[in-house]
N, C-alpha and C. Protein backbone atom coordinates (compact mmCIF):
# COMPACT_ATOMS: atom_id res chain seq x y z
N UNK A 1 -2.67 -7.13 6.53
CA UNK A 1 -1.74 -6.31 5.79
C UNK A 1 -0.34 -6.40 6.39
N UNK A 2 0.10 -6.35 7.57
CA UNK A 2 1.28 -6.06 8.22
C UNK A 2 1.82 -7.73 8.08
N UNK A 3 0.91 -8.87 8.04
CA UNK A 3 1.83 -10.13 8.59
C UNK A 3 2.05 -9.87 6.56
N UNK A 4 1.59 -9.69 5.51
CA UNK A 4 2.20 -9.34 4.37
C UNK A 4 3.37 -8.91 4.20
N UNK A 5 3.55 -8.10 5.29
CA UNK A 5 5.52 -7.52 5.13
C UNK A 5 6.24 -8.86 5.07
N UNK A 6 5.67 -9.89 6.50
CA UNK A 6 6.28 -10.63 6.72
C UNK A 6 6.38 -11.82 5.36
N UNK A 7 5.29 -11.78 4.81
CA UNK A 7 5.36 -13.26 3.99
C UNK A 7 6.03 -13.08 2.70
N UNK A 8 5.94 -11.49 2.17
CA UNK A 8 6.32 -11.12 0.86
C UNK A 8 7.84 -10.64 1.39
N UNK A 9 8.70 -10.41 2.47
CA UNK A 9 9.49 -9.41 2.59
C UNK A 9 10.02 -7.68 2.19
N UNK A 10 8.31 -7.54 2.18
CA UNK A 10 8.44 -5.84 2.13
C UNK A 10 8.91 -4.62 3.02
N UNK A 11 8.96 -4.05 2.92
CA UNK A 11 10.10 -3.21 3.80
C UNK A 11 8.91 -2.08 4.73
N UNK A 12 8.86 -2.45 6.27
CA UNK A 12 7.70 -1.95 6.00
C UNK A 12 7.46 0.04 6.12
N UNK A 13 6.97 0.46 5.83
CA UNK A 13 6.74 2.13 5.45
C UNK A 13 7.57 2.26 4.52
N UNK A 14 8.08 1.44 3.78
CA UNK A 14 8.68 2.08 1.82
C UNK A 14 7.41 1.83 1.19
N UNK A 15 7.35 2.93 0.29
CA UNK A 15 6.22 3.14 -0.51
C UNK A 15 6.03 1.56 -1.61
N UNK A 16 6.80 1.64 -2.02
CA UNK A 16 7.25 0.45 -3.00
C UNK A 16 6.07 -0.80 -1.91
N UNK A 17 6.84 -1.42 -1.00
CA UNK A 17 6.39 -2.38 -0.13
C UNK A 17 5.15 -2.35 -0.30
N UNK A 18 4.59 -0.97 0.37
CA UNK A 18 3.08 -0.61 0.79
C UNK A 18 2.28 -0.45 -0.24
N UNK A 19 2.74 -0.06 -1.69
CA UNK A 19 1.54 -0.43 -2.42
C UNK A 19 1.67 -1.48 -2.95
N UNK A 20 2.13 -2.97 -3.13
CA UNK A 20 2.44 -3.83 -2.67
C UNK A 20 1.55 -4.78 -2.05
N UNK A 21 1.76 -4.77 -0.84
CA UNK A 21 1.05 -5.44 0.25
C UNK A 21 -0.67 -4.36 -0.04
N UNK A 22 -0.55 -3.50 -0.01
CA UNK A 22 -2.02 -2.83 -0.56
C UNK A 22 -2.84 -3.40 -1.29
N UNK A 23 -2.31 -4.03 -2.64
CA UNK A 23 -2.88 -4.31 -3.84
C UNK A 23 -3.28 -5.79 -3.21
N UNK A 24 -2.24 -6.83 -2.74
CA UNK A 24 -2.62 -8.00 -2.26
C UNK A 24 -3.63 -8.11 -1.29
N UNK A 25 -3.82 -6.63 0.19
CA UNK A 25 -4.69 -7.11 1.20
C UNK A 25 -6.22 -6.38 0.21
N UNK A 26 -6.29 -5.64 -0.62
CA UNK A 26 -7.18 -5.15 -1.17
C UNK A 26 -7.77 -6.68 -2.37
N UNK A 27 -7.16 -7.10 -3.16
CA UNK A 27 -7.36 -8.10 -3.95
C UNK A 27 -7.04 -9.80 -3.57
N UNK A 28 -6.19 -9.91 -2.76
CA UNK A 28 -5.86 -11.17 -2.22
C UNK A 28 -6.38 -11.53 -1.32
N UNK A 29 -7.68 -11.07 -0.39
CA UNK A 29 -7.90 -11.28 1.01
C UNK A 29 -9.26 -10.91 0.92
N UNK A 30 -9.81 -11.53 1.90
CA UNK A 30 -11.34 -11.16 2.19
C UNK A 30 -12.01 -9.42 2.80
N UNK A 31 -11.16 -8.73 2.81
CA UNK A 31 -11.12 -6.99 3.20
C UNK A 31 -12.01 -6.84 1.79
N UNK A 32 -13.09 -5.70 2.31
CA UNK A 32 -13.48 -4.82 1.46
C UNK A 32 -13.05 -3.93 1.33
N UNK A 33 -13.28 -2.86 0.43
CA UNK A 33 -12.89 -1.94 0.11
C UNK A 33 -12.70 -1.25 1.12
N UNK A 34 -14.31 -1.06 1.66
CA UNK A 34 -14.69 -0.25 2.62
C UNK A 34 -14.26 -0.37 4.18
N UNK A 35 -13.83 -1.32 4.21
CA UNK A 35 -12.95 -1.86 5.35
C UNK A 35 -11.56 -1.67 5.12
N UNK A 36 -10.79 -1.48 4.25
CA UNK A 36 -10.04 -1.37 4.20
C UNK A 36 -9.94 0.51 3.84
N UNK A 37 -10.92 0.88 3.69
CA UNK A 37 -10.68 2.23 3.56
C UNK A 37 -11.24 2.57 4.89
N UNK A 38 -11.75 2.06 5.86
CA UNK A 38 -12.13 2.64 7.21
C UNK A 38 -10.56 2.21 8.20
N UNK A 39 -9.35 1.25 7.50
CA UNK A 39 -8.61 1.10 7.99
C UNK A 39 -7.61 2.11 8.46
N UNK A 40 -7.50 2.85 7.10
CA UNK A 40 -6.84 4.21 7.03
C UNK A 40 -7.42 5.29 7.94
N UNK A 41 -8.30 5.12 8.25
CA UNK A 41 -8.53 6.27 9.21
C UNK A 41 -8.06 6.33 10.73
N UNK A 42 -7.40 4.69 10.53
CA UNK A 42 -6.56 4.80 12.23
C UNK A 42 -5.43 4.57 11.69
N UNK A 43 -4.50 5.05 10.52
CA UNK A 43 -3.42 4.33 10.74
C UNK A 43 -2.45 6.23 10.44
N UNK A 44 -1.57 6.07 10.57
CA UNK A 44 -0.37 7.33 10.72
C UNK A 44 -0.05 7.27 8.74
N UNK A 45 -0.91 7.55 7.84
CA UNK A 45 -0.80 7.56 6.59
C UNK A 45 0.14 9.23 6.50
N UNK A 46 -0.20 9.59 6.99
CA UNK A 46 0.08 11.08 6.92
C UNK A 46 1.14 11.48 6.67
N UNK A 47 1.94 10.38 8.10
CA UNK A 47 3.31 10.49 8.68
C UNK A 47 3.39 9.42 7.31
N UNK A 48 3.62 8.94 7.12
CA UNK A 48 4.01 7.42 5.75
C UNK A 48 4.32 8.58 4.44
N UNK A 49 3.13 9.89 4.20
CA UNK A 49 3.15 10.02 3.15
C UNK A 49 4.14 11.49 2.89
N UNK A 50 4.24 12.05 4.28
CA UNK A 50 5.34 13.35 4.42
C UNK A 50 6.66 13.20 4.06
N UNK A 51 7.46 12.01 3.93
CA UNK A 51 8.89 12.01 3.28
C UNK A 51 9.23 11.73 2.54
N UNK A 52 7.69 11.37 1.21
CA UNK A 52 7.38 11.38 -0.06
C UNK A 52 7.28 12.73 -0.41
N UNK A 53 6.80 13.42 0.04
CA UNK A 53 6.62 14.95 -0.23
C UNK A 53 4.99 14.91 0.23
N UNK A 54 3.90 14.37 0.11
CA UNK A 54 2.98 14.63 0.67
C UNK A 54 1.76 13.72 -0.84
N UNK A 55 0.55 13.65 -0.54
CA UNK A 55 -0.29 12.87 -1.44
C UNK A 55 -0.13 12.77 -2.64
N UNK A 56 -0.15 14.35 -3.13
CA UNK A 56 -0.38 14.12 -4.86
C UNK A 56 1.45 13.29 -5.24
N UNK A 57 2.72 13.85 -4.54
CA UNK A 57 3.73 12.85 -5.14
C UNK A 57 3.71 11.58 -5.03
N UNK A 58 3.14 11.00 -3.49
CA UNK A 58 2.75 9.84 -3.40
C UNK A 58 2.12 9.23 -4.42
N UNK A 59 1.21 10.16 -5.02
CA UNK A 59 0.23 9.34 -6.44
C UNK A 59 0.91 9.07 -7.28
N UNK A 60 1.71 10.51 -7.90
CA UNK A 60 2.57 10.26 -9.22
C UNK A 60 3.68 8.83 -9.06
N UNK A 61 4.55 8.81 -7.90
CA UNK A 61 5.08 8.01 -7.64
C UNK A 61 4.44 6.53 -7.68
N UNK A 62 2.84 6.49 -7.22
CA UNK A 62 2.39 5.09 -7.02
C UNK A 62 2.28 4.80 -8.92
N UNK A 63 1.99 5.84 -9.78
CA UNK A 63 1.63 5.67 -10.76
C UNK A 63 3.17 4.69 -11.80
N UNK A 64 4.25 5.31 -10.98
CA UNK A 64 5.29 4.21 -11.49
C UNK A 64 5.16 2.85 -11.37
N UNK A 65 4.62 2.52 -10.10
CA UNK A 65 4.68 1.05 -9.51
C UNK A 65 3.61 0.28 -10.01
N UNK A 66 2.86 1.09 -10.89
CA UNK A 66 1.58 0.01 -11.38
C UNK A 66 1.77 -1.30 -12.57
N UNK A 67 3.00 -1.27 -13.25
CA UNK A 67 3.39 -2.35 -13.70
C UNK A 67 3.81 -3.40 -12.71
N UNK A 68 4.34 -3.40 -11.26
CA UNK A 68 4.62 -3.80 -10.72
C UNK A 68 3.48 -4.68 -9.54
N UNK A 69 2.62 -3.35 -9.54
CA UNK A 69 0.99 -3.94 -9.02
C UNK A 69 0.63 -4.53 -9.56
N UNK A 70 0.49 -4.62 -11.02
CA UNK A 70 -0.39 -5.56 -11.98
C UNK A 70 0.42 -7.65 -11.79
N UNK A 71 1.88 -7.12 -11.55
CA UNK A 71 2.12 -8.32 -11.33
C UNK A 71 1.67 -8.95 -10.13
N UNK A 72 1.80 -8.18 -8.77
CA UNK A 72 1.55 -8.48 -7.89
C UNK A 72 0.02 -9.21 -8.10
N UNK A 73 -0.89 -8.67 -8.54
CA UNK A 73 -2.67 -9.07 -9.17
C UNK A 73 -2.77 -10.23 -9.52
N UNK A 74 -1.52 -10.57 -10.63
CA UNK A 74 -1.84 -11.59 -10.85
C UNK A 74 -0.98 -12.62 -10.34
């Protein structure tokens, strides 16, 4: 996920970037789900998601970027 900042030039902890590089290490890469959801449990998401306002804006907000995910997909 992180050498992704490097190859795509994402910015890294902007939301934009991170769902982003998300969609690619989740669909582009050999990570399971479940590995990739046991990833989050060591990483500072918390702190990432507090100067969004906190989860649920994080969602609404990710819900903009999904035209943008879908490109990333394909």
């Amino acid at each position: 996920h992180d050498a992704t900042h490097v190859v795509f030039g994402t910015i890294l902890f902007d939301l934009k970037g991170e769902v982003y590089n998300d969609i690619w290490t989740i669909f582009g890469s050999l990570v399971t789900l479940k590995e990739y959801s046991d990833f989050f449990k060591f990483t500072i998401a918390d702190k990432v998601f507090s100067p969004y306002g906190g989860f649920i804006k994080v969602f609404f907000a990710f819900l903009a970027l999904i035209p943008g995910c879908i490109r990333v997909f394909f």
